[in-house]
PDB file of N, CA and C in Angstrom:
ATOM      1  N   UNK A   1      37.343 103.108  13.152  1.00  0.00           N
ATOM      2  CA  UNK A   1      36.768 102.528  14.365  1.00  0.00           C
ATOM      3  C   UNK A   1      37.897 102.050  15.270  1.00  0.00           C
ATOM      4  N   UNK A   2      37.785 102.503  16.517  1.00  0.00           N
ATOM      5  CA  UNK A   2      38.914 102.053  17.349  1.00  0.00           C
ATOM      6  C   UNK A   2      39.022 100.820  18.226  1.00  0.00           C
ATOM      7  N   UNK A   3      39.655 100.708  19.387  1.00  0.00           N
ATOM      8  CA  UNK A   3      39.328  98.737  19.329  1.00  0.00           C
ATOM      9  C   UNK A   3      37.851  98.836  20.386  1.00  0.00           C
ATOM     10  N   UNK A   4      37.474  97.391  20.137  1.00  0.00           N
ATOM     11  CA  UNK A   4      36.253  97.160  20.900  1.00  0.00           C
ATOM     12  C   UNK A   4      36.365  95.867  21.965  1.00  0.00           C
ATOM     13  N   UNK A   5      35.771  96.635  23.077  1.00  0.00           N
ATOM     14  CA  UNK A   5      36.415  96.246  24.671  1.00  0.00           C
ATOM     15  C   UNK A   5      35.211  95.462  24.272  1.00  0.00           C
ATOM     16  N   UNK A   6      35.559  93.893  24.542  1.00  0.00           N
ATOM     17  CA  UNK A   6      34.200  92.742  24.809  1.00  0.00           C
ATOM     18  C   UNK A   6      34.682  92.035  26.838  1.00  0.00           C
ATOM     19  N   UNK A   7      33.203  91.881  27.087  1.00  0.00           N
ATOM     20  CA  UNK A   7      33.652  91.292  28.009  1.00  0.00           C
ATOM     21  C   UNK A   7      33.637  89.635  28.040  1.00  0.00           C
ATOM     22  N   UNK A   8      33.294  88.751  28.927  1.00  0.00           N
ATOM     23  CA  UNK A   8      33.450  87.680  28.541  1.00  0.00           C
ATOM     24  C   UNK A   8      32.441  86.379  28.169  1.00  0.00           C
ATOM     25  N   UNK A   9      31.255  87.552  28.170  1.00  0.00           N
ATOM     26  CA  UNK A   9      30.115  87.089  27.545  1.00  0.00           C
ATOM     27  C   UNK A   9      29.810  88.513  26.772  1.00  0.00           C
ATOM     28  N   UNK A  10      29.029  88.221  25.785  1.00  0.00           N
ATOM     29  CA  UNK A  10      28.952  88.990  25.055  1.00  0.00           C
ATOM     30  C   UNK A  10      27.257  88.932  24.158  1.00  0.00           C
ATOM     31  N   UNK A  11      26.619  89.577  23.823  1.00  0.00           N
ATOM     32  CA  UNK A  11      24.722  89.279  22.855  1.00  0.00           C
ATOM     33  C   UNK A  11      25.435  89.636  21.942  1.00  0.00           C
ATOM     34  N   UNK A  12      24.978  88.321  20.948  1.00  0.00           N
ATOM     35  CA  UNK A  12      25.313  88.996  19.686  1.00  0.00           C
ATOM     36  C   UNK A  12      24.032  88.094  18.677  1.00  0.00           C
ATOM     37  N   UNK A  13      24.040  88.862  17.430  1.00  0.00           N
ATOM     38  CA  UNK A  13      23.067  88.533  16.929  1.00  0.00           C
ATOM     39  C   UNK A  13      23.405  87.046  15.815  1.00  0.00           C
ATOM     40  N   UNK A  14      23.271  86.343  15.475  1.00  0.00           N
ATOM     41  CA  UNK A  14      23.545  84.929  14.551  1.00  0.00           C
ATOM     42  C   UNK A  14      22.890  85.183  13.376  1.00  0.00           C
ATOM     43  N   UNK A  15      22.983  84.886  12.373  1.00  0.00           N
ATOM     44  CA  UNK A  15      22.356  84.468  10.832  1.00  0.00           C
ATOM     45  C   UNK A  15      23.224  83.514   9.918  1.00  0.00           C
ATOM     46  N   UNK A  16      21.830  82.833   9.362  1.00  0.00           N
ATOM     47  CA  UNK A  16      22.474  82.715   8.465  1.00  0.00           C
ATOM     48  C   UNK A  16      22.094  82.472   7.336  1.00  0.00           C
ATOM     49  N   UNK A  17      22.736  82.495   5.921  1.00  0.00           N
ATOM     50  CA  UNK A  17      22.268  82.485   4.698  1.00  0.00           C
ATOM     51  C   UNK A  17      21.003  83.109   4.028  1.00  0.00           C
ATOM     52  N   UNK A  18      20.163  82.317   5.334  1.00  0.00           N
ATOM     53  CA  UNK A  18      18.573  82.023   4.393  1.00  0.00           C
ATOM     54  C   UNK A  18      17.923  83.537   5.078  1.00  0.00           C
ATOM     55  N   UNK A  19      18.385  84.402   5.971  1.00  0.00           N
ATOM     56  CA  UNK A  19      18.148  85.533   6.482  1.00  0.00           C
ATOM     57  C   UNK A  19      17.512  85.227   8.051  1.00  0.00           C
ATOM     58  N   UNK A  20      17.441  83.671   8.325  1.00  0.00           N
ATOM     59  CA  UNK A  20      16.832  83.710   9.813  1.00  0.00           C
ATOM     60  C   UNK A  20      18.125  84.319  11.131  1.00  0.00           C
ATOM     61  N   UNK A  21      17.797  85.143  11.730  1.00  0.00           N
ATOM     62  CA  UNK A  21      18.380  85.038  12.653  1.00  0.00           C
ATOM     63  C   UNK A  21      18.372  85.304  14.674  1.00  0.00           C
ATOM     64  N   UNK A  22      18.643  85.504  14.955  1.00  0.00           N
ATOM     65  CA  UNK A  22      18.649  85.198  16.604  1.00  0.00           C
ATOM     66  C   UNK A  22      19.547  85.871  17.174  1.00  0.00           C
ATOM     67  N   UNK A  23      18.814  86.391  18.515  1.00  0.00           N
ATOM     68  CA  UNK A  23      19.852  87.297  19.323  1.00  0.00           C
ATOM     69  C   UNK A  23      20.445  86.383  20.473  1.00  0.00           C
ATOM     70  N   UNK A  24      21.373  85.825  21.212  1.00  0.00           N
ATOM     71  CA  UNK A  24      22.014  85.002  21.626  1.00  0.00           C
ATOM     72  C   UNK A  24      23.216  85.388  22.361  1.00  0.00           C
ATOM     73  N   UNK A  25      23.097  85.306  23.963  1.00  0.00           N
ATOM     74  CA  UNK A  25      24.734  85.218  24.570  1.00  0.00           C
ATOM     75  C   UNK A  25      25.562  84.613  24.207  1.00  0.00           C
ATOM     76  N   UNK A  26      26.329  85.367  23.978  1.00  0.00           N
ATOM     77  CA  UNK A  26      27.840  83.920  23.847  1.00  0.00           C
ATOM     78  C   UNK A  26      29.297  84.146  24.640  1.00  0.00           C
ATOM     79  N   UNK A  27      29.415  82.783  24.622  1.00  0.00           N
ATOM     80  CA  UNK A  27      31.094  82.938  25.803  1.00  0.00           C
ATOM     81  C   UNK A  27      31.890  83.332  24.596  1.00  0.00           C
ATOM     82  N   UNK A  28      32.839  84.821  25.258  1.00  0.00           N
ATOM     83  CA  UNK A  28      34.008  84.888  24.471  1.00  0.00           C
ATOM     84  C   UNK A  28      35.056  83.877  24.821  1.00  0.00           C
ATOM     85  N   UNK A  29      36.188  82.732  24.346  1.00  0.00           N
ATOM     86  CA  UNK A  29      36.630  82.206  24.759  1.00  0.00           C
ATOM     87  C   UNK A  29      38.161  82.370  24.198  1.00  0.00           C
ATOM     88  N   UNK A  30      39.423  83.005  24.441  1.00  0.00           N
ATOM     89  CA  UNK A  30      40.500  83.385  23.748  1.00  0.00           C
ATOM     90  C   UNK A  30      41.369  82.262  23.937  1.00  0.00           C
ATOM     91  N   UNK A  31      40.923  80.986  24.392  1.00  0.00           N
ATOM     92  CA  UNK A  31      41.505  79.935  24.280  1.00  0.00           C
ATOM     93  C   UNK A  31      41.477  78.812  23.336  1.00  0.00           C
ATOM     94  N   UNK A  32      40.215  79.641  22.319  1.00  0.00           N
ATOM     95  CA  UNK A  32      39.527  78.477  21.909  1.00  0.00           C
ATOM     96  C   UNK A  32      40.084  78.978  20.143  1.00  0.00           C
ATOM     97  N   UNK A  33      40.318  78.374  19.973  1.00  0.00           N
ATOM     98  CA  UNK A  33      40.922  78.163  17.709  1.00  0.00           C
ATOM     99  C   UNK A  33      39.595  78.501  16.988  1.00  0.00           C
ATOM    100  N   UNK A  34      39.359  77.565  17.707  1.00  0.00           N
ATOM    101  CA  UNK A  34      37.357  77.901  16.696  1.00  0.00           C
ATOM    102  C   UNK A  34      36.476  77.755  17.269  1.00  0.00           C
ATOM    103  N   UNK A  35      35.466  78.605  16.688  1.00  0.00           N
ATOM    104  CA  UNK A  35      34.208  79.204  17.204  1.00  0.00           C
ATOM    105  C   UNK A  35      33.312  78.010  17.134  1.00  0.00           C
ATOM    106  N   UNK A  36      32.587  77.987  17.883  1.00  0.00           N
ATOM    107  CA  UNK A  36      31.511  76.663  17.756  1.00  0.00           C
ATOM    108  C   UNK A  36      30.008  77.659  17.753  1.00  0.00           C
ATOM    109  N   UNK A  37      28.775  76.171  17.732  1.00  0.00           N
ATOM    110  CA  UNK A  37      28.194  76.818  17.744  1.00  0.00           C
ATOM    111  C   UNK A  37      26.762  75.183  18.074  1.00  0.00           C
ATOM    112  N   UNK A  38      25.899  75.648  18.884  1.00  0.00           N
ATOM    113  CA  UNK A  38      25.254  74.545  19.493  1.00  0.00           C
ATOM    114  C   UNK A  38      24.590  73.789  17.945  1.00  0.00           C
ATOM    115  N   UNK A  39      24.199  72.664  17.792  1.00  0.00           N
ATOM    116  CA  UNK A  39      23.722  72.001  16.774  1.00  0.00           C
ATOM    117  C   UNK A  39      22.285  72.266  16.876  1.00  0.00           C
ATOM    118  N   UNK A  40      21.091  72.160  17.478  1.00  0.00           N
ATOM    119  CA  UNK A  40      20.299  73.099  17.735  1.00  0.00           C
ATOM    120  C   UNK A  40      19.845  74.187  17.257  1.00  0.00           C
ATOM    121  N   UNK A  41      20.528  75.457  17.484  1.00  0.00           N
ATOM    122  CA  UNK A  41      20.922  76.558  17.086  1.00  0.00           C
ATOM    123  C   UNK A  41      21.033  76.713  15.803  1.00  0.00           C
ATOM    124  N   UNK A  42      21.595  75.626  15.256  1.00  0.00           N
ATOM    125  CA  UNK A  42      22.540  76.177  13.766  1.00  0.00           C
ATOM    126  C   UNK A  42      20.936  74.954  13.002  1.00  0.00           C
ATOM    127  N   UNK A  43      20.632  74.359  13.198  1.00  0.00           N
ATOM    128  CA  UNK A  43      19.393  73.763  12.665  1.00  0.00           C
ATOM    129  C   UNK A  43      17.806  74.707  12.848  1.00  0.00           C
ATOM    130  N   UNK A  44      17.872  75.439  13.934  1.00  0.00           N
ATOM    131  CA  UNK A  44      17.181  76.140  13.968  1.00  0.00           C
ATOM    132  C   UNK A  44      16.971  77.465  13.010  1.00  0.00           C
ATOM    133  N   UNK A  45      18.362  77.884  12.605  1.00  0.00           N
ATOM    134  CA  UNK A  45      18.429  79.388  12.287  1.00  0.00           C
ATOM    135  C   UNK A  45      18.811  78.635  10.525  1.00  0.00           C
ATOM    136  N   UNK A  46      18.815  76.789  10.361  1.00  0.00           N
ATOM    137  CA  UNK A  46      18.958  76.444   8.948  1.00  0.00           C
ATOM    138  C   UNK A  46      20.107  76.567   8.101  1.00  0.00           C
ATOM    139  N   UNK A  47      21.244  76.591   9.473  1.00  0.00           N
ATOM    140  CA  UNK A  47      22.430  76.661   8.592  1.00  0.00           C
ATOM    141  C   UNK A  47      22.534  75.152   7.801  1.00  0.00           C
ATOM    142  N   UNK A  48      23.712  75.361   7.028  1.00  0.00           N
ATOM    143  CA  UNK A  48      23.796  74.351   6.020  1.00  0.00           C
ATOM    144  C   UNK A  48      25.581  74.144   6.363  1.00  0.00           C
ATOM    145  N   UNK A  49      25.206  72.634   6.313  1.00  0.00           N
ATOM    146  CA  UNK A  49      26.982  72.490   6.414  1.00  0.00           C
ATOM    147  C   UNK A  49      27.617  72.450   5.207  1.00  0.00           C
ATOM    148  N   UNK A  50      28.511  72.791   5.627  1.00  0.00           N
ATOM    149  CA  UNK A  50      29.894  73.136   4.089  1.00  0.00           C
ATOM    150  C   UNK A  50      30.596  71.680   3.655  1.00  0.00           C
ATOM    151  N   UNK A  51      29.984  70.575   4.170  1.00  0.00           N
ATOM    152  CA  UNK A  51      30.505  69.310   3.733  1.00  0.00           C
ATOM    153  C   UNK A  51      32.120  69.392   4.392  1.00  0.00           C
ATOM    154  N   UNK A  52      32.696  70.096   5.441  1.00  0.00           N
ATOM    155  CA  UNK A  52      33.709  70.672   6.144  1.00  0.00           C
ATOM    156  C   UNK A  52      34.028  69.686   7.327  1.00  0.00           C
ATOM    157  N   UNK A  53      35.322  69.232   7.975  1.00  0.00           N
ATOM    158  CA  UNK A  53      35.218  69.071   8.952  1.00  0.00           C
ATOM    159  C   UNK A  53      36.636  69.685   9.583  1.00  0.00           C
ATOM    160  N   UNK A  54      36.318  69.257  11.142  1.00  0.00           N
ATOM    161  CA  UNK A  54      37.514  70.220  11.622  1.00  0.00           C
ATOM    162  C   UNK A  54      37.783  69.271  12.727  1.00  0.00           C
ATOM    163  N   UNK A  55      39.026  69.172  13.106  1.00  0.00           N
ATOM    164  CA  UNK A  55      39.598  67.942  14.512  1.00  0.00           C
ATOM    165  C   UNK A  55      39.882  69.161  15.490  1.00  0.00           C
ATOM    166  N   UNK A  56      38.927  68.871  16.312  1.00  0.00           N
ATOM    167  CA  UNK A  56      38.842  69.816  17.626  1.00  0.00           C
ATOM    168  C   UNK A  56      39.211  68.653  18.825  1.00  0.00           C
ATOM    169  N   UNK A  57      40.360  69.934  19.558  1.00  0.00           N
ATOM    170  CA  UNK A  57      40.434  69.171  21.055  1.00  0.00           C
ATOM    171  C   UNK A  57      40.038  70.226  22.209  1.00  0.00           C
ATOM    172  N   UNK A  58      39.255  69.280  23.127  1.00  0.00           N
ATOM    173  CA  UNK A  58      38.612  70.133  23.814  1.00  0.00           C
ATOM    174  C   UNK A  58      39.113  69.671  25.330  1.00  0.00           C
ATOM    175  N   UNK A  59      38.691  69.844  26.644  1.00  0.00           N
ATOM    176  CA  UNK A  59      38.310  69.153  27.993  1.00  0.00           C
ATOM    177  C   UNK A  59      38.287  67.636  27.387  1.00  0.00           C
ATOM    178  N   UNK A  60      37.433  67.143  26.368  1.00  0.00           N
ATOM    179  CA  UNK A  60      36.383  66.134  26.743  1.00  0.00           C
ATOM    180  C   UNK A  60      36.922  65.171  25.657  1.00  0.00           C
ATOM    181  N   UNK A  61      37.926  65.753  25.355  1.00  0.00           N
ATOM    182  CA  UNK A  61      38.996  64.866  24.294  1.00  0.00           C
ATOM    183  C   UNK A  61      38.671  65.232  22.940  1.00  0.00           C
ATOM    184  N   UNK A  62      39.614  64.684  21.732  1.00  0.00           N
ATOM    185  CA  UNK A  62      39.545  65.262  20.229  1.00  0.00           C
ATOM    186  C   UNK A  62      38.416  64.562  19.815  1.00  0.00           C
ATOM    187  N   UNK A  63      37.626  65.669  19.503  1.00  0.00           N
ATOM    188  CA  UNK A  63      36.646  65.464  18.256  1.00  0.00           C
ATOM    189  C   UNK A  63      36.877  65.557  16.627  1.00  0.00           C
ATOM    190  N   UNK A  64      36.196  65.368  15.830  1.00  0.00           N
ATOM    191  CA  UNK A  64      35.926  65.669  14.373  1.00  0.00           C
ATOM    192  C   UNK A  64      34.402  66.211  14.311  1.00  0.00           C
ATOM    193  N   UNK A  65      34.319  67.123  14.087  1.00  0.00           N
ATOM    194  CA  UNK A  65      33.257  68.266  14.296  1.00  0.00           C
ATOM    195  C   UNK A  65      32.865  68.696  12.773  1.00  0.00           C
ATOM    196  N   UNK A  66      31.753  68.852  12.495  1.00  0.00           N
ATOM    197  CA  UNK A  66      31.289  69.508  10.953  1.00  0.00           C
ATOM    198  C   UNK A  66      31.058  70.980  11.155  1.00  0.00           C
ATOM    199  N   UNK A  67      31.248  71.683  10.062  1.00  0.00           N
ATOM    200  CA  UNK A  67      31.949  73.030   9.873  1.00  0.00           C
ATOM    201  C   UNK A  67      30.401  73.761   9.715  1.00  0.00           C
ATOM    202  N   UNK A  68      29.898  74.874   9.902  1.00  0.00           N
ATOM    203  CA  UNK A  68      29.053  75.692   9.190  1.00  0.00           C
ATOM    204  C   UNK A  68      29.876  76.644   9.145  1.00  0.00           C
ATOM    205  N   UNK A  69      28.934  78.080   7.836  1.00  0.00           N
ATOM    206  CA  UNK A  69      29.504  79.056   7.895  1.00  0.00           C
ATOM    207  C   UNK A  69      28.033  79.997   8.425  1.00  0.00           C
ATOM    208  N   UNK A  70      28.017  81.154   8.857  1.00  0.00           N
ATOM    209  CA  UNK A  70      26.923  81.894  10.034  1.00  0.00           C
ATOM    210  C   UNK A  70      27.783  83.163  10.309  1.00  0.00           C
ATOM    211  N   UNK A  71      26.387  84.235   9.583  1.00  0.00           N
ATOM    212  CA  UNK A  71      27.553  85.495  10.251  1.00  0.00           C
ATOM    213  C   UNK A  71      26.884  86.046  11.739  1.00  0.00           C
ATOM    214  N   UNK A  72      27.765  86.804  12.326  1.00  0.00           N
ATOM    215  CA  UNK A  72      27.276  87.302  13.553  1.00  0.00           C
ATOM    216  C   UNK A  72      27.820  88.943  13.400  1.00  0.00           C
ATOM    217  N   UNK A  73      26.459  89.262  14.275  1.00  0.00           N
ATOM    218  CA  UNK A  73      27.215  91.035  14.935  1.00  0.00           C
ATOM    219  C   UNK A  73      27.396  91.041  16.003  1.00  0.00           C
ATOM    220  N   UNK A  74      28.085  91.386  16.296  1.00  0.00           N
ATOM    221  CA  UNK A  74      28.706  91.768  17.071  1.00  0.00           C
ATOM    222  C   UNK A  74      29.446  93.456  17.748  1.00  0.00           C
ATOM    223  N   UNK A  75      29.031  94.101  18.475  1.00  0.00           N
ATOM    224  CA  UNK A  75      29.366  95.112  19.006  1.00  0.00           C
ATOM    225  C   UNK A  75      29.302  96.077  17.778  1.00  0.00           C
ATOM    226  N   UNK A  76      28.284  96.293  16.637  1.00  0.00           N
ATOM    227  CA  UNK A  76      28.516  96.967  15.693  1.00  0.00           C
ATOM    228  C   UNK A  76      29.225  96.479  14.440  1.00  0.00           C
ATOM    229  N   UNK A  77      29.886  95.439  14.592  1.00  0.00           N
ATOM    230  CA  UNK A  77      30.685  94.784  13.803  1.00  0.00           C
ATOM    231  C   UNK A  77      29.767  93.178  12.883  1.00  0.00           C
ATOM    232  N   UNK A  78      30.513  93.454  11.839  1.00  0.00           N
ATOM    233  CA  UNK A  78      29.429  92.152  11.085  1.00  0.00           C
ATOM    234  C   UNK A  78      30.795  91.406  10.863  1.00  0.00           C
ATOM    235  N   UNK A  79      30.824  89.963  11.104  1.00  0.00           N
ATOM    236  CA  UNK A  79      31.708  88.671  10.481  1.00  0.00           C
ATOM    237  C   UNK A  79      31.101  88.204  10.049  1.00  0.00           C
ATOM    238  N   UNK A  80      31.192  87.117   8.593  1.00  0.00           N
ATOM    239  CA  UNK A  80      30.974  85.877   8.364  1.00  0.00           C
ATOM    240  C   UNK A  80      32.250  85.109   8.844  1.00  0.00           C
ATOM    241  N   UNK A  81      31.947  83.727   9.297  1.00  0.00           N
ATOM    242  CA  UNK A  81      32.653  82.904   9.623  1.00  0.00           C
ATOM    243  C   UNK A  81      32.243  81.585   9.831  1.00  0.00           C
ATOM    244  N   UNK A  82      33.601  80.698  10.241  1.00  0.00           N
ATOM    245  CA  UNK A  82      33.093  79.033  10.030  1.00  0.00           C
ATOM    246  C   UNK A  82      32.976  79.003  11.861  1.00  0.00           C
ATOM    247  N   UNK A  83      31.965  78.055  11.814  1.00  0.00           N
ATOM    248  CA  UNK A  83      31.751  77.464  13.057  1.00  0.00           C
ATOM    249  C   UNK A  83      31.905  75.710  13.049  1.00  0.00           C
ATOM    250  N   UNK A  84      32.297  75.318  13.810  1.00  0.00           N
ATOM    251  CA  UNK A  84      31.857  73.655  14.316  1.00  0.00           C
ATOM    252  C   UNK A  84      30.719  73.493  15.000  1.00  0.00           C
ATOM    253  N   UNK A  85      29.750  72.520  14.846  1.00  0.00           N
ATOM    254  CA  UNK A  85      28.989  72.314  15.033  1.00  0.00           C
ATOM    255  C   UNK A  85      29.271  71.414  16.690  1.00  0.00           C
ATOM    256  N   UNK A  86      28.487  71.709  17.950  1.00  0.00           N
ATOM    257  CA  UNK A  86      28.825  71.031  18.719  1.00  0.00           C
ATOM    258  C   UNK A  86      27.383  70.642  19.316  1.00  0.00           C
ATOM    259  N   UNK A  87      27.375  69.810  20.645  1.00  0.00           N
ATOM    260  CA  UNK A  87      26.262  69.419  21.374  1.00  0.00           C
ATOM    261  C   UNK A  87      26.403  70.442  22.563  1.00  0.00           C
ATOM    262  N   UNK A  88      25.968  71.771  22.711  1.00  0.00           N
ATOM    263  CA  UNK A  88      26.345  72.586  23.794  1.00  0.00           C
ATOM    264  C   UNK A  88      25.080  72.855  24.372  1.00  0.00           C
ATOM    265  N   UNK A  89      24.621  71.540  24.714  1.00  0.00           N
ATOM    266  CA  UNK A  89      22.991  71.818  25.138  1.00  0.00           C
ATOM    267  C   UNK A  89      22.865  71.807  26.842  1.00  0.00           C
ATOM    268  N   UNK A  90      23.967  71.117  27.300  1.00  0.00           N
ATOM    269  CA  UNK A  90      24.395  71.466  28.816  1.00  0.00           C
ATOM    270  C   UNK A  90      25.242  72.477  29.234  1.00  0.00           C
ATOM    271  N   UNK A  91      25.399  73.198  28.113  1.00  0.00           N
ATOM    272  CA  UNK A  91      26.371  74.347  28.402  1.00  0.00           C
ATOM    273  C   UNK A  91      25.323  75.539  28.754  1.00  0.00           C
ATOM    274  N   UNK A  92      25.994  76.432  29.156  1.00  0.00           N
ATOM    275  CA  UNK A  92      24.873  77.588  29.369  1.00  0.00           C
ATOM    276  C   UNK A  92      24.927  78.727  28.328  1.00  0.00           C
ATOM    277  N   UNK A  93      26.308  78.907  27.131  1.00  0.00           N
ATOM    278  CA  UNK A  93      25.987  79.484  26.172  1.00  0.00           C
ATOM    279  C   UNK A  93      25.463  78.442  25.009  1.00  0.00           C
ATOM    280  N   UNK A  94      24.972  78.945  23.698  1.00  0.00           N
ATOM    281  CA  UNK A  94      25.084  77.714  22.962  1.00  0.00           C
ATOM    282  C   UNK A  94      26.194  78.623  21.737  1.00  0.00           C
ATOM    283  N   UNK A  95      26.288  79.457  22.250  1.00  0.00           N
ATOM    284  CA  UNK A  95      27.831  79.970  20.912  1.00  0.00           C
ATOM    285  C   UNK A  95      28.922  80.377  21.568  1.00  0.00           C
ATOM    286  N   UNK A  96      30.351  79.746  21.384  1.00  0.00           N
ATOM    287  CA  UNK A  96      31.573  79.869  21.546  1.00  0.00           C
ATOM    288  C   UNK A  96      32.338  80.898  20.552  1.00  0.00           C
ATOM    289  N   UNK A  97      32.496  81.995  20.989  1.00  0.00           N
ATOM    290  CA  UNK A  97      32.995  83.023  19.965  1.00  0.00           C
ATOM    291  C   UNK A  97      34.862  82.383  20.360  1.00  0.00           C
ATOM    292  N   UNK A  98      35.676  82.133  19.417  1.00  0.00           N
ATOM    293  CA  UNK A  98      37.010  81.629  19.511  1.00  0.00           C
ATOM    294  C   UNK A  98      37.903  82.407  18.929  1.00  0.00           C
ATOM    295  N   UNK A  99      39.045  82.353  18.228  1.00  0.00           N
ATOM    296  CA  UNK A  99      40.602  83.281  18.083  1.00  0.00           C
ATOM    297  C   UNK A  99      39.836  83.471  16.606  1.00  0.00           C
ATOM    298  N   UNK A 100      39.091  82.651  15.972  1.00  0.00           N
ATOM    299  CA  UNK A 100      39.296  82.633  14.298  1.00  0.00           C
ATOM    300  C   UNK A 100      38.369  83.797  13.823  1.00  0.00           C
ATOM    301  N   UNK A 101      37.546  84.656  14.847  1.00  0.00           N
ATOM    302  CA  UNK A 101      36.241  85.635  15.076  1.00  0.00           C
ATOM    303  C   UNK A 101      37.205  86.811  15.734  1.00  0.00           C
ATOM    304  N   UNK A 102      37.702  86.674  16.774  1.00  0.00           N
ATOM    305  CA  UNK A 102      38.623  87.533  17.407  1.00  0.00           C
ATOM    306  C   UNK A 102      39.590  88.296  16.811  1.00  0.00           C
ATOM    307  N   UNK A 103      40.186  87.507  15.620  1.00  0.00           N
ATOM    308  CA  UNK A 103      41.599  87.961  14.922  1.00  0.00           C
ATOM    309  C   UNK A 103      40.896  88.977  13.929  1.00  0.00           C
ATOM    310  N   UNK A 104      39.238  88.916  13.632  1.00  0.00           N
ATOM    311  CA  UNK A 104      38.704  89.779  12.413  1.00  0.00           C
ATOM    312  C   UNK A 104      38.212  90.957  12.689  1.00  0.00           C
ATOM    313  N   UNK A 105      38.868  91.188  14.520  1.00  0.00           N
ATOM    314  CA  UNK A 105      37.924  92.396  15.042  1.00  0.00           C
ATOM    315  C   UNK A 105      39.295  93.451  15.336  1.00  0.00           C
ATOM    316  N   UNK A 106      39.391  94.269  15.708  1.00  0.00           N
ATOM    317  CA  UNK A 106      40.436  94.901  17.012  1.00  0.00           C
ATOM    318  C   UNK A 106      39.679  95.000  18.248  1.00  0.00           C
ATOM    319  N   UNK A 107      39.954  93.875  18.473  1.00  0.00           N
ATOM    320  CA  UNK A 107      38.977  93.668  19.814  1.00  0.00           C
ATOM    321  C   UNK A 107      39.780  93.283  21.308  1.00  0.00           C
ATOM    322  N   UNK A 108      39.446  93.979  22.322  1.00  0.00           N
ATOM    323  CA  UNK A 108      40.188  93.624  23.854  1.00  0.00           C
ATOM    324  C   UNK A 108      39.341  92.607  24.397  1.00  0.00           C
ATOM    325  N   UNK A 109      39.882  92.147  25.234  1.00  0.00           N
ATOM    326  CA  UNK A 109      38.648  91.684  26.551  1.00  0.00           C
ATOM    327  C   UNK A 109      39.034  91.937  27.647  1.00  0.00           C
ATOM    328  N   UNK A 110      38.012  92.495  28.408  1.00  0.00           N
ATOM    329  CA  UNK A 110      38.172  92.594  29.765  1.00  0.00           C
ATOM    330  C   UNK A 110      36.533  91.848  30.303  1.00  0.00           C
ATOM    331  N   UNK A 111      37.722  91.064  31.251  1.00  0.00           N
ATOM    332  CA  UNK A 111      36.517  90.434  32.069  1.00  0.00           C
ATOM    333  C   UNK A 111      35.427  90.894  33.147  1.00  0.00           C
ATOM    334  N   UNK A 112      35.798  92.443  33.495  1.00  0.00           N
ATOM    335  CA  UNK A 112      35.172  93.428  34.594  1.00  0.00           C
ATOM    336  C   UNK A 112      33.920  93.653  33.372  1.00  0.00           C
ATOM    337  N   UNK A 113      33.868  93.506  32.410  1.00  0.00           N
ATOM    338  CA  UNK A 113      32.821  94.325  31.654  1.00  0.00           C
ATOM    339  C   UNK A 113      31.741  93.553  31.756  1.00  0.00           C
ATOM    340  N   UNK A 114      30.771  94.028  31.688  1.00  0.00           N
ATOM    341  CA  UNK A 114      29.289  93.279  32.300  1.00  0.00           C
ATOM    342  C   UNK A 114      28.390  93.736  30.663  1.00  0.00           C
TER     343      UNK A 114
END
């Protein structure tokens, strides 16, 4: 498989564990260490936290954030991976795809891609 052009939003599908899952925009963000993921969302689809935490700095200053793990597809592609749990309920995605999702793909971005 050769690399896969994402643009800077991206549908991808969420699950987790228990087999619920959800189709969902998400911001690609290549600035971001780790992937988040709205608290909401991850209660909805019944993720379970890993008893995990992670010190995230964001805009809005350093947090300590609790970890899930949730796989996603993506462009044909399946990850499992850890997410932080955030409040992204004023945001307009509620999933932050970040470097720690990015590094498991051969993946570009171009922002022209719709």
């Amino acid at each position: 498989m050769g690399e896969i052009i994402l643009g800077l939003t991206e549908e991808v599908i969420i699950s987790g564990r228990n087999g619920k899952e959800k189709k969902v925009k998400a911001r690609i963000d290549t600035g971001a260490t780790a992937s988040s993921i709205d608290s909401n969302l991850a209660q909805e689809l019944e993720l379970n936290s890993m008893e995990k935490f992670k010190v995230v700095r964001s805009a809005s200053g350093t947090k300590k954030r609790q970890v899930v793990m949730a796989t996603i597809k993506m462009d044909g592609l399946t990850i499992e991976e850890e997410f932080t749990l955030a409040d992204r309920n004023h945001m307009t995605y509620p999933l932050l795809i970040g470097q720690n999702i990015l590094r498991k793909g051969d993946f570009l971005i171009n922002p022209k891609k719709k």
